[in-house]
Protein backbone atom coordinates (compact mmCIF):
# COMPACT_ATOMS: atom_id res chain seq x y z
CA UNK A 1 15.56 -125.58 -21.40
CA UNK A 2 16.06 -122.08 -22.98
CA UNK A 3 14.87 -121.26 -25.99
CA UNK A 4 17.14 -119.03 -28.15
CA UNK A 5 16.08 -115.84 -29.65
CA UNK A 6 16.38 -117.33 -33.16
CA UNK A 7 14.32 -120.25 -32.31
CA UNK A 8 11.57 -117.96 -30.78
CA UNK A 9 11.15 -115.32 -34.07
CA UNK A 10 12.24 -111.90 -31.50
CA UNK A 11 16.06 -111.27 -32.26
CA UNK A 12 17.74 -108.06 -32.90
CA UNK A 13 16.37 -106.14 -35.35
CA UNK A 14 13.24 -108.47 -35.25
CA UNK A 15 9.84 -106.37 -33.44
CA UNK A 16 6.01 -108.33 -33.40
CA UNK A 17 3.99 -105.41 -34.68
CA UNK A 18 1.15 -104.39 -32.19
CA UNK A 19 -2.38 -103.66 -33.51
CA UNK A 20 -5.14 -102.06 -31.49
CA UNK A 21 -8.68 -102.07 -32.69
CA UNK A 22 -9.97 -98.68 -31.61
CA UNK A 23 -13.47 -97.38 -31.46
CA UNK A 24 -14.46 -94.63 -32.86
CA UNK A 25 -15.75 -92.81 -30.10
CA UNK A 26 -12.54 -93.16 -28.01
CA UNK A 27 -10.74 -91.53 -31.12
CA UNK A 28 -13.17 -88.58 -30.96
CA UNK A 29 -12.48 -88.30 -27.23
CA UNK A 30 -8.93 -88.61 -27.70
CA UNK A 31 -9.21 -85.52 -30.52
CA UNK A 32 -11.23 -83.41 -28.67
CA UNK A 33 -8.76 -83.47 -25.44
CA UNK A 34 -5.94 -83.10 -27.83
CA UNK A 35 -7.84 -79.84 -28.84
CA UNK A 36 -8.33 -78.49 -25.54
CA UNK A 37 -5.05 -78.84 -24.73
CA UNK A 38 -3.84 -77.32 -27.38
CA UNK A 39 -5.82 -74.46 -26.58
CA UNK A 40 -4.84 -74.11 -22.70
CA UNK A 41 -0.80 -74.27 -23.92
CA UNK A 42 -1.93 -71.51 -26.67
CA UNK A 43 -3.90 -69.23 -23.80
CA UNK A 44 -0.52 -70.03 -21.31
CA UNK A 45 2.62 -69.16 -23.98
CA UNK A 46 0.60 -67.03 -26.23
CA UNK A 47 -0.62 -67.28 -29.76
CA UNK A 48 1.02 -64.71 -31.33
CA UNK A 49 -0.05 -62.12 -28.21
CA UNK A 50 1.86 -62.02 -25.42
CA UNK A 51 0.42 -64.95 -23.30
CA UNK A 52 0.18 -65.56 -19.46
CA UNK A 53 3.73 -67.18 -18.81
CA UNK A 54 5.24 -63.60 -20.74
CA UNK A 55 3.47 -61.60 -18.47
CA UNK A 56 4.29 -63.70 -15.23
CA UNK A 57 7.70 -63.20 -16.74
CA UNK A 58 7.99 -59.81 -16.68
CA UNK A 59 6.23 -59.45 -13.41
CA UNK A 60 8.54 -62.12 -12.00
CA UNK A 61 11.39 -59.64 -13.38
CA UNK A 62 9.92 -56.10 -11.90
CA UNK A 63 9.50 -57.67 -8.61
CA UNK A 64 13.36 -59.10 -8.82
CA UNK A 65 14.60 -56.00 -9.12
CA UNK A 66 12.18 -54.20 -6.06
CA UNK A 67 13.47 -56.73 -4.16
CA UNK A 68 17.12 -56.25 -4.66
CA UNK A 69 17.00 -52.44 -4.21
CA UNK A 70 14.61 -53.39 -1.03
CA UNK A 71 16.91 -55.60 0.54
CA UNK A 72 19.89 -52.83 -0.15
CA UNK A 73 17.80 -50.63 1.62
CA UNK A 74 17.32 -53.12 4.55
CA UNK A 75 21.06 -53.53 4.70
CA UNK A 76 22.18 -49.83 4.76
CA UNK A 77 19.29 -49.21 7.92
CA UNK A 78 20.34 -52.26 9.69
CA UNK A 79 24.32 -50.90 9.50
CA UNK A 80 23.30 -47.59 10.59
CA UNK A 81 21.34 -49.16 13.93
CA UNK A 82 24.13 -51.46 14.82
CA UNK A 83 26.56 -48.77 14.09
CA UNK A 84 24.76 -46.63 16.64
CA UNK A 85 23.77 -49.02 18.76
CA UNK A 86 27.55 -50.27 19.01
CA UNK A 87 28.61 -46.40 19.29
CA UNK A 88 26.12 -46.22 22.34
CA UNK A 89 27.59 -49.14 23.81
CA UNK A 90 31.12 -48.04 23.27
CA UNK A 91 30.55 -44.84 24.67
CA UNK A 92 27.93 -45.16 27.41
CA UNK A 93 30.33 -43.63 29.91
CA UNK A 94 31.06 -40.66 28.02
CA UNK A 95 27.76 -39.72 27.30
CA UNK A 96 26.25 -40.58 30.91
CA UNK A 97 24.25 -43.52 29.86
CA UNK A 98 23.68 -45.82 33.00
């Protein structure tokens, strides 16, 4: 048989408090990782100073925009060989090509 939730003391609205008896030295553990993480997310975003992720940023961003004038570049030199190429093709009888 079932026991209801009135019956058994955990309803709604109704929580058993947990309770953990913690040493000491786990709570100085605990603190000093808590430090050095808050150090390593201070040396990555930057206390203040621009940190590592604003520099990868920007670099992220200068090499974005190389890229696009690279690959417009690329695009213009590839139109120009198959336009030639194609022009050789079409022509190869005019020009004597064999």
């Amino acid at each position: 048989m079932k026991r209801s939730d009135e019956e058994t003391g955990f309803g709604e609205g109704t929580h058993s408090p947990v309770v953990f008896q913690m040493s000491g030295d786990f709570q100085l553990e605990v603190l000093e990782k808590l430090g050095m993480v808050e150090a390593k997310v201070d040396m990555i975003v930057g206390n203040g100073q621009p940190g590592r992720l604003r520099i990868l940023e920007e670099k992220v961003g200068a090499l974005e925009k190389s890229d696009t004038k690279r690959n417009v570049y690329d695009r213009i030199v590839t139109a120009a060989i198959a336009f030639a190429v194609s022009a050789m093709i079409a022509l190869h009888d005019h020009l004597g090509f064999k």
